[in-house]
C-alpha atoms as a PDB file:
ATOM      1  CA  UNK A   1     102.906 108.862  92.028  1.00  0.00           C
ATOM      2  CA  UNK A   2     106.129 108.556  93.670  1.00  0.00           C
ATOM      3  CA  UNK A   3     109.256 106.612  92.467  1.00  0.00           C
ATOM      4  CA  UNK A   4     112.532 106.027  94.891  1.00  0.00           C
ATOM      5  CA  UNK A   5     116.028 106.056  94.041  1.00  0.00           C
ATOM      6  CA  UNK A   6     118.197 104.034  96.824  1.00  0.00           C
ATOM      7  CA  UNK A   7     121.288 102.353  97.048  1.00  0.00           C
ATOM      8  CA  UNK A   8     119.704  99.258  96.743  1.00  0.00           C
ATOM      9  CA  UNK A   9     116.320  98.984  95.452  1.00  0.00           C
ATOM     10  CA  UNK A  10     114.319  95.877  96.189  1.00  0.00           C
ATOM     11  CA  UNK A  11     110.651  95.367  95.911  1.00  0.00           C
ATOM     12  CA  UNK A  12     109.506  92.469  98.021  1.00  0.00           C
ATOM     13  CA  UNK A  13     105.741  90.034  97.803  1.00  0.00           C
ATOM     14  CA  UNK A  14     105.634  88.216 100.828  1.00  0.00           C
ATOM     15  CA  UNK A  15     102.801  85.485 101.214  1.00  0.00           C
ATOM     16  CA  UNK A  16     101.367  83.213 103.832  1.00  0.00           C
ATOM     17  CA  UNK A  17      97.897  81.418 105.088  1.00  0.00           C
ATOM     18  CA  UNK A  18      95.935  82.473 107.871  1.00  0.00           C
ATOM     19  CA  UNK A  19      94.663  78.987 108.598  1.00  0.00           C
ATOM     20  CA  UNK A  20      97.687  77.701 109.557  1.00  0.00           C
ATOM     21  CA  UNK A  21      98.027  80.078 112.498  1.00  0.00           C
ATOM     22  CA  UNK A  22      97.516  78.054 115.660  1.00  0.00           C
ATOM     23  CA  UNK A  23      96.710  79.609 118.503  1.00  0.00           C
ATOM     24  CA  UNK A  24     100.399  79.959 120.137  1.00  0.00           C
ATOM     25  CA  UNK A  25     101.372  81.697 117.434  1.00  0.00           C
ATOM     26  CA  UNK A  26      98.710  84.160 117.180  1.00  0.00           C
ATOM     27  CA  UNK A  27     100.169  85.602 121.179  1.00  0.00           C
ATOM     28  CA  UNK A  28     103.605  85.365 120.048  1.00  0.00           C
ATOM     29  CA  UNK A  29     102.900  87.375 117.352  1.00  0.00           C
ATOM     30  CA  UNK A  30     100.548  89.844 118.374  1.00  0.00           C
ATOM     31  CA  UNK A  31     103.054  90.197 121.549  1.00  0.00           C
ATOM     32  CA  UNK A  32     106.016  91.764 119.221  1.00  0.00           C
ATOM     33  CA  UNK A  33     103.353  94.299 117.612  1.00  0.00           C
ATOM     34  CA  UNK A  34     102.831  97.791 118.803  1.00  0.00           C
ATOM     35  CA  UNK A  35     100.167  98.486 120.940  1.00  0.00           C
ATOM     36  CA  UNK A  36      97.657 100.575 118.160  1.00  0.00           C
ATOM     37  CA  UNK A  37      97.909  97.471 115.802  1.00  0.00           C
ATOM     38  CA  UNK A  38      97.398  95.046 118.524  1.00  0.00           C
ATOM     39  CA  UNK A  39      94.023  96.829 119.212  1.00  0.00           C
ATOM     40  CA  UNK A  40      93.313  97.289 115.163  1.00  0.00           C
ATOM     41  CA  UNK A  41      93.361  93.178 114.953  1.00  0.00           C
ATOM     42  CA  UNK A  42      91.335  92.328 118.480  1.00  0.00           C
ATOM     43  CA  UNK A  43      88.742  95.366 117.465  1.00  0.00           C
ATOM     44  CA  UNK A  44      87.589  91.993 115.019  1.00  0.00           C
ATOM     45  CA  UNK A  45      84.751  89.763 116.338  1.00  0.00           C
ATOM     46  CA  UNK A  46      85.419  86.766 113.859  1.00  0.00           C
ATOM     47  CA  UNK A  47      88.718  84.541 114.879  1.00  0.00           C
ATOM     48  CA  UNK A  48      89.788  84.578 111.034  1.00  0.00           C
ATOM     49  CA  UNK A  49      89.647  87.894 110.340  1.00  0.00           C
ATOM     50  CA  UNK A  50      91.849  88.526 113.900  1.00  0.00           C
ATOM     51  CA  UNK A  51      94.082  86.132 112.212  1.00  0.00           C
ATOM     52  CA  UNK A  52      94.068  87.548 108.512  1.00  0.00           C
ATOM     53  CA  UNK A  53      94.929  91.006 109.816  1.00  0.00           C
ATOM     54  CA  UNK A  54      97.441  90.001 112.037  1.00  0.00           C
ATOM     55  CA  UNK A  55      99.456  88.147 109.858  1.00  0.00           C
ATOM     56  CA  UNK A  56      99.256  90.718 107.151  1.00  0.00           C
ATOM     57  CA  UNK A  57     100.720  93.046 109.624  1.00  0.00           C
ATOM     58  CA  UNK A  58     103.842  90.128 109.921  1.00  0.00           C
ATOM     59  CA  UNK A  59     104.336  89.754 106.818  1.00  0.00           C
ATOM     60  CA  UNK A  60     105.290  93.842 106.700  1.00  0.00           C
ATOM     61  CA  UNK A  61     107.579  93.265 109.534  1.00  0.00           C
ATOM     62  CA  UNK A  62     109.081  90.787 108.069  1.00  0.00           C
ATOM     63  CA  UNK A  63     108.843  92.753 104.507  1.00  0.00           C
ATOM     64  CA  UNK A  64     111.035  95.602 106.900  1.00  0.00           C
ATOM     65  CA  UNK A  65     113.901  93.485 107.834  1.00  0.00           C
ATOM     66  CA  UNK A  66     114.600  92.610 104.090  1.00  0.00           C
ATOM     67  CA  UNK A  67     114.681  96.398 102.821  1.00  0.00           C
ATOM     68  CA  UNK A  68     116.792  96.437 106.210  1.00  0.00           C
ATOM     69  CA  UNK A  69     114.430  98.486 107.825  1.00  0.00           C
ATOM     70  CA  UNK A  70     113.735  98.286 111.465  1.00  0.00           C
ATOM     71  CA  UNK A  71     110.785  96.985 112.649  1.00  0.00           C
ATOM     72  CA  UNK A  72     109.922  99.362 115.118  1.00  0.00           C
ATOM     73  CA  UNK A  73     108.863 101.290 111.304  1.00  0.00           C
ATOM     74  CA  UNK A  74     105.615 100.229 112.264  1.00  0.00           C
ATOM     75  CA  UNK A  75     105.106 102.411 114.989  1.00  0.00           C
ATOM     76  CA  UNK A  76     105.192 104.864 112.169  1.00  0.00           C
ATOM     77  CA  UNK A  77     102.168 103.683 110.046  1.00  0.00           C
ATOM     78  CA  UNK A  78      99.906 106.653 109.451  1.00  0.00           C
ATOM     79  CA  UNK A  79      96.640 106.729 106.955  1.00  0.00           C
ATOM     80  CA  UNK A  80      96.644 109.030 103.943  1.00  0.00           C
ATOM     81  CA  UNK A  81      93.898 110.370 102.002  1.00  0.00           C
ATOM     82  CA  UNK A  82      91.139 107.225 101.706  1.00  0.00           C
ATOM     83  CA  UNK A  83      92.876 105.280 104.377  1.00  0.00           C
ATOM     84  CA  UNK A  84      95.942 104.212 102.800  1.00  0.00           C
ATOM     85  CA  UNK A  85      98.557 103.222 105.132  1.00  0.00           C
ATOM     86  CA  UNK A  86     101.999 104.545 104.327  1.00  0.00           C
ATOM     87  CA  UNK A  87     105.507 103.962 106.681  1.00  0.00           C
ATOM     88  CA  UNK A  88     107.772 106.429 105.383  1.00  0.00           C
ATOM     89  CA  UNK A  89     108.060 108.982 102.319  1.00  0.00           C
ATOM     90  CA  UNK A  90     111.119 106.270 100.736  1.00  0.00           C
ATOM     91  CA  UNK A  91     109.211 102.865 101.388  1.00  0.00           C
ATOM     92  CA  UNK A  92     105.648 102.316 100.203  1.00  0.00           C
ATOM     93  CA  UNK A  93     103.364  98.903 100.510  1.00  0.00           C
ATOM     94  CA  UNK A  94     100.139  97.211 100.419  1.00  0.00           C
ATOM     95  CA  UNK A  95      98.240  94.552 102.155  1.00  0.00           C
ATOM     96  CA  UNK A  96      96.013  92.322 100.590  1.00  0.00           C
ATOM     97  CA  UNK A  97      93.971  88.771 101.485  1.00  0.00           C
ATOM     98  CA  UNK A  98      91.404  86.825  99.939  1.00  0.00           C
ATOM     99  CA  UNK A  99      89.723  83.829 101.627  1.00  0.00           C
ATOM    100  CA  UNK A 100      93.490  82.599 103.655  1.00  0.00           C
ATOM    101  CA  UNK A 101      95.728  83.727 101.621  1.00  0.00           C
ATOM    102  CA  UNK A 102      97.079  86.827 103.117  1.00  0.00           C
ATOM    103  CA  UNK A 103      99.802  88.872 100.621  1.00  0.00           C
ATOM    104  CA  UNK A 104     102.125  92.056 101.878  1.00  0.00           C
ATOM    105  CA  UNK A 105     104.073  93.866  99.142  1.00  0.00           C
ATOM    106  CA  UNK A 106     107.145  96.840 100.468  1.00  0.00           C
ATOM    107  CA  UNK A 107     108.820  98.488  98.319  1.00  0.00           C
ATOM    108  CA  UNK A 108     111.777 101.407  98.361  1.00  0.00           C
ATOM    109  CA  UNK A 109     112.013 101.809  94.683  1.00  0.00           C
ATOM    110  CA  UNK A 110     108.819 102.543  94.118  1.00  0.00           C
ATOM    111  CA  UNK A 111     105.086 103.111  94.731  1.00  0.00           C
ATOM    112  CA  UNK A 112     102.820  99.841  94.717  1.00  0.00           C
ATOM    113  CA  UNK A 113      99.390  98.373  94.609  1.00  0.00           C
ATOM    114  CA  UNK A 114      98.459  94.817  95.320  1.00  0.00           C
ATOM    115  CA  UNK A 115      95.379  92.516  95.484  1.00  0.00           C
ATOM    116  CA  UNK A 116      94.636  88.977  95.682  1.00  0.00           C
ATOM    117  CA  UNK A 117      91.541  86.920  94.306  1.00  0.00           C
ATOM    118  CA  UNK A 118      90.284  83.660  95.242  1.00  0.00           C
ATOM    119  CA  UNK A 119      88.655  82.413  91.840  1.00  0.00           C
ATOM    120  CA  UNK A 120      85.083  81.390  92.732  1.00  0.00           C
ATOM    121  CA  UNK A 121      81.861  80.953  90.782  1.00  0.00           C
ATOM    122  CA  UNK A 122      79.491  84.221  91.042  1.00  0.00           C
ATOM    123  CA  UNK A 123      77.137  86.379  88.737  1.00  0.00           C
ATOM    124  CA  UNK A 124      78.681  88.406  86.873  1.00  0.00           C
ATOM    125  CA  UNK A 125      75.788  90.467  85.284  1.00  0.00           C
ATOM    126  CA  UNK A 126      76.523  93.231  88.267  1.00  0.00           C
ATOM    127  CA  UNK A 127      79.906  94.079  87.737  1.00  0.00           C
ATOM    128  CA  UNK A 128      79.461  94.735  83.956  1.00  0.00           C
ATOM    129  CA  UNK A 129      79.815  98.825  84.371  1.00  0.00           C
ATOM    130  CA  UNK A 130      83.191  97.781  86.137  1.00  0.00           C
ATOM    131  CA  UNK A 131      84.230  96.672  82.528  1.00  0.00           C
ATOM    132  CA  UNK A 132      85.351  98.276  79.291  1.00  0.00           C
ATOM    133  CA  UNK A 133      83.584  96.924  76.132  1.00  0.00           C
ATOM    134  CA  UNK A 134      86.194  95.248  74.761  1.00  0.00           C
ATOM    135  CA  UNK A 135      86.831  93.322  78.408  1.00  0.00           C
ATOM    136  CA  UNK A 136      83.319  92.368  78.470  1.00  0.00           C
ATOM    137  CA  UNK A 137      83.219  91.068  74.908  1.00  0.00           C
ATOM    138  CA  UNK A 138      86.211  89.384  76.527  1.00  0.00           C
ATOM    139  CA  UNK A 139      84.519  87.400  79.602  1.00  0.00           C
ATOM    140  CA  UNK A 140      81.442  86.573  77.356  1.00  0.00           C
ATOM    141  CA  UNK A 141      83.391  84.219  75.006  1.00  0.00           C
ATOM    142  CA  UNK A 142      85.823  83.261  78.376  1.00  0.00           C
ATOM    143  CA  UNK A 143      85.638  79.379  78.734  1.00  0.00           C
ATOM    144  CA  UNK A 144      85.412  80.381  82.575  1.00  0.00           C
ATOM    145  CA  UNK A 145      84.356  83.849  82.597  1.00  0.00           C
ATOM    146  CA  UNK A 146      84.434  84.162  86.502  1.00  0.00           C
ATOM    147  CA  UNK A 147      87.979  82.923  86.652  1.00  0.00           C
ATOM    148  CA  UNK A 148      88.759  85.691  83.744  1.00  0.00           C
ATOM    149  CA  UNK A 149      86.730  88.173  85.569  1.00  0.00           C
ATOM    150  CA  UNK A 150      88.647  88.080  88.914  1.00  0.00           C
ATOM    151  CA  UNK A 151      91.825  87.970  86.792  1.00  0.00           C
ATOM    152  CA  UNK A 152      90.813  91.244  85.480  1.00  0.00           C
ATOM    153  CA  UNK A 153      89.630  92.692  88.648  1.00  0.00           C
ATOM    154  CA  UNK A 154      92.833  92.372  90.422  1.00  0.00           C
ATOM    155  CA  UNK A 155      94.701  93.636  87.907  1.00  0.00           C
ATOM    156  CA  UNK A 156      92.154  97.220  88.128  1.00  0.00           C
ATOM    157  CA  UNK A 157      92.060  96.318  92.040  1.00  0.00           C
ATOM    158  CA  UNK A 158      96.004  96.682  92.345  1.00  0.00           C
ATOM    159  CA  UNK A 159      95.750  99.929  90.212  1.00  0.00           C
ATOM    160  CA  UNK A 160      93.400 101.504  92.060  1.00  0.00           C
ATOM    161  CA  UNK A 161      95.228 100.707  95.457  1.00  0.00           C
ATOM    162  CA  UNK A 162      98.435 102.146  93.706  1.00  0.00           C
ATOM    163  CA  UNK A 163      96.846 104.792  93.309  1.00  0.00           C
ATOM    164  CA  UNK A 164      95.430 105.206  96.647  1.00  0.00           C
ATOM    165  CA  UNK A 165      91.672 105.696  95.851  1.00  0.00           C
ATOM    166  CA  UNK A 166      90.495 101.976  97.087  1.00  0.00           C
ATOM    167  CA  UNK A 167      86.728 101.550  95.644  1.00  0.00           C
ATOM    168  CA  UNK A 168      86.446 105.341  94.509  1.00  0.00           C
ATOM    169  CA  UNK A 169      88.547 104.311  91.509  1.00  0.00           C
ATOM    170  CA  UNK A 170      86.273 104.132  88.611  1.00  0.00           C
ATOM    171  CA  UNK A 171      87.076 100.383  87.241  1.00  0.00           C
ATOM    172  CA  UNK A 172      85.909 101.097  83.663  1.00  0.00           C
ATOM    173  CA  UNK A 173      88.319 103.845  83.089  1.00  0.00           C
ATOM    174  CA  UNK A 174      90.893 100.861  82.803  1.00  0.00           C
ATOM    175  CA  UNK A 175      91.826  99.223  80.383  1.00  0.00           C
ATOM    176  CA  UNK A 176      93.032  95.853  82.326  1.00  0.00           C
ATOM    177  CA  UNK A 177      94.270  94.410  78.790  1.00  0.00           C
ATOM    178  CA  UNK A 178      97.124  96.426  78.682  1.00  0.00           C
ATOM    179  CA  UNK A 179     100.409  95.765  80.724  1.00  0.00           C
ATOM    180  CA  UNK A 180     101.252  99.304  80.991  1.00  0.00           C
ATOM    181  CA  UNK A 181      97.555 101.536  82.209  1.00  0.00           C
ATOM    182  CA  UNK A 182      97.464 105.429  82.352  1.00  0.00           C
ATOM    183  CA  UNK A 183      94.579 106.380  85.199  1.00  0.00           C
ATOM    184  CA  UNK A 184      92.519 109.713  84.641  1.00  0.00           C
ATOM    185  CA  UNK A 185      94.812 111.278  87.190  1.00  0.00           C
ATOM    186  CA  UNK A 186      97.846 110.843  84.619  1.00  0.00           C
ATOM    187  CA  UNK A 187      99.388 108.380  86.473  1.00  0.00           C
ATOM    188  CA  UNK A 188     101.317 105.526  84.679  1.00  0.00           C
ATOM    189  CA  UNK A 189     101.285 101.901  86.138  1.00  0.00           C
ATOM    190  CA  UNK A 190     102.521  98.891  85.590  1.00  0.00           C
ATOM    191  CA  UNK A 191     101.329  95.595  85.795  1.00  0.00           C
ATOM    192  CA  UNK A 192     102.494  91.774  86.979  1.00  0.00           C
ATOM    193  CA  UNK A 193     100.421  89.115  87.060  1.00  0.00           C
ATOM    194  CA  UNK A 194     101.817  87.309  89.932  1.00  0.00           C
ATOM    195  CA  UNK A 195     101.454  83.363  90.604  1.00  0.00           C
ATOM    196  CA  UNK A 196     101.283  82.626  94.422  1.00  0.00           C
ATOM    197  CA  UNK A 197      98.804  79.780  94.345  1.00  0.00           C
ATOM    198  CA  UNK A 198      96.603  78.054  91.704  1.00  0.00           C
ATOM    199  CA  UNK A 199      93.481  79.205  93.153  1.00  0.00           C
ATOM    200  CA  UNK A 200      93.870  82.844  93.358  1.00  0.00           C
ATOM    201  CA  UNK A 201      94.580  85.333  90.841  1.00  0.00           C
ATOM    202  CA  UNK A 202      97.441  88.070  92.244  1.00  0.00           C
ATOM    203  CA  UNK A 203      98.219  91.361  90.887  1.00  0.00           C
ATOM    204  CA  UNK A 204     101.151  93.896  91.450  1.00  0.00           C
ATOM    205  CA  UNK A 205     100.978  97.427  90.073  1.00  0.00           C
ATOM    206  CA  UNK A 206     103.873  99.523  90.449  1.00  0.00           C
ATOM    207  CA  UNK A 207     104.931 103.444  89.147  1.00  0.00           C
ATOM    208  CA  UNK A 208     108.901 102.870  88.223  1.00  0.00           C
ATOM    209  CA  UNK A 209     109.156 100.944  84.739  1.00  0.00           C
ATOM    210  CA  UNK A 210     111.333  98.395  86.038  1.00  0.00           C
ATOM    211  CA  UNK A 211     111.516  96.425  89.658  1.00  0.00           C
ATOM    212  CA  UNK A 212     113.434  94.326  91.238  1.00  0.00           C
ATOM    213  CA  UNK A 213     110.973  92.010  92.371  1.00  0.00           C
ATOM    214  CA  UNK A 214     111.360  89.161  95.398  1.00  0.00           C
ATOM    215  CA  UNK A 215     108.813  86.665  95.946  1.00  0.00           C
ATOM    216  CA  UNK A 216     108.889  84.715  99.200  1.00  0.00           C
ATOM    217  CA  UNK A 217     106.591  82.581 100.269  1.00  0.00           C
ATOM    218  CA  UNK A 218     107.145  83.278 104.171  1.00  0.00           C
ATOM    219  CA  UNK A 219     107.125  79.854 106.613  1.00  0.00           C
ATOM    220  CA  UNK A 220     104.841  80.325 109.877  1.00  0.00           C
ATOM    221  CA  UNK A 221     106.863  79.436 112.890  1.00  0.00           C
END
């Protein structure tokens, strides 16, 4: 887990909705991206997800220019262990959508996770070994145990992307009840719950004790 110490440390959440991209500004946009990530989004059969992926890789460009980074940093995206995209070894961030809402967080003071949750109705007898007992005992006496559920899951969601071990996290090793959650790696995170919209739950881990946190809610033009 890495921490930063800069001049001028900023984390920043940047948010937007696929569905509003019209199909002018898909080009324009896709025109100003390098040529690998052009060819990462068209790879996509489905229109939406084209359009989820592409603005998720906007909303880091635009998460550069506020840590005054260039943009041309994203000719520099390489894939760590599991696939997680980093930039540099001083800025860290994380991409995450749910249904339209698409959510980028960048960060120079400090490591970060992310994930976003549309709340929905679901079963949720198979995701019961993805709790600790006292989170199920929890969810069974929720008045809306699904919403509580995918509350809960983006908190251990964020973690886990923090971390850098996606889906190979095991979810019941944390303890989504606390605001401050040590993994089995010995790892130390902490935890926002973020409000971007009413229906979907946002999370934001991050390593340093204290950020400085910036939430924009970016305008598609």
């Amino acid at each position: 887990m890495t921490n930063y110490l800069v001049a001028n440390p900023i984390t920043c959440l940047l948010y937007a909705y696929a569905d509003q991209i019209d199909d002018d500004l898909y080009q324009r946009w896709l025109h100003v991206l390098p040529f690998r990530l052009k060819k990462s989004i068209e790879v996509h059969v489905f229109e939406r997800d084209r359009k989820v992926r592409l603005l998720g890789k906007i909303l880091l460009r635009e998460g550069l220019k506020k840590l005054m980074m260039a943009p041309s940093c994203l000719y520099k995206i390489k894939e760590s262990n599991f696939n997680r995209p980093t930039i540099t070894d001083y800025i860290d961030f994380n991409i995450s959508h749910s249904a339209s809402l698409v959510a980028c967080v960048i960060s120079n003071e400090s490591r970060v996770g992310l994930d976003v949750e549309q709340f929905r109705k679901f079963d949720l007898d198979p995701y019961r070994s993805c709790c600790m007992h006292n989170e199920w005992t929890r969810l069974s006496s929720s008045s809306d145990p699904c919403r509580s559920f995918i509350q809960m899951w983006t908190i251990k969601e964020s973690i886990s992307k923090a971390e850098g071990l996606g889906l190979h996290m095991p979810m019941n090793s944390l303890n989504s009840e606390l605001s401050s959650i040590c993994t089995k790696r010995g790892n130390n995170w902490h935890v926002k719950n973020v409000f971007l919209d009413e229906g979907y739950a946002c999370a934001l881990s991050h390593g340093a004790p204290q950020i400085h946190l910036d939430i924009v809610g970016f305008k598609l033009s």
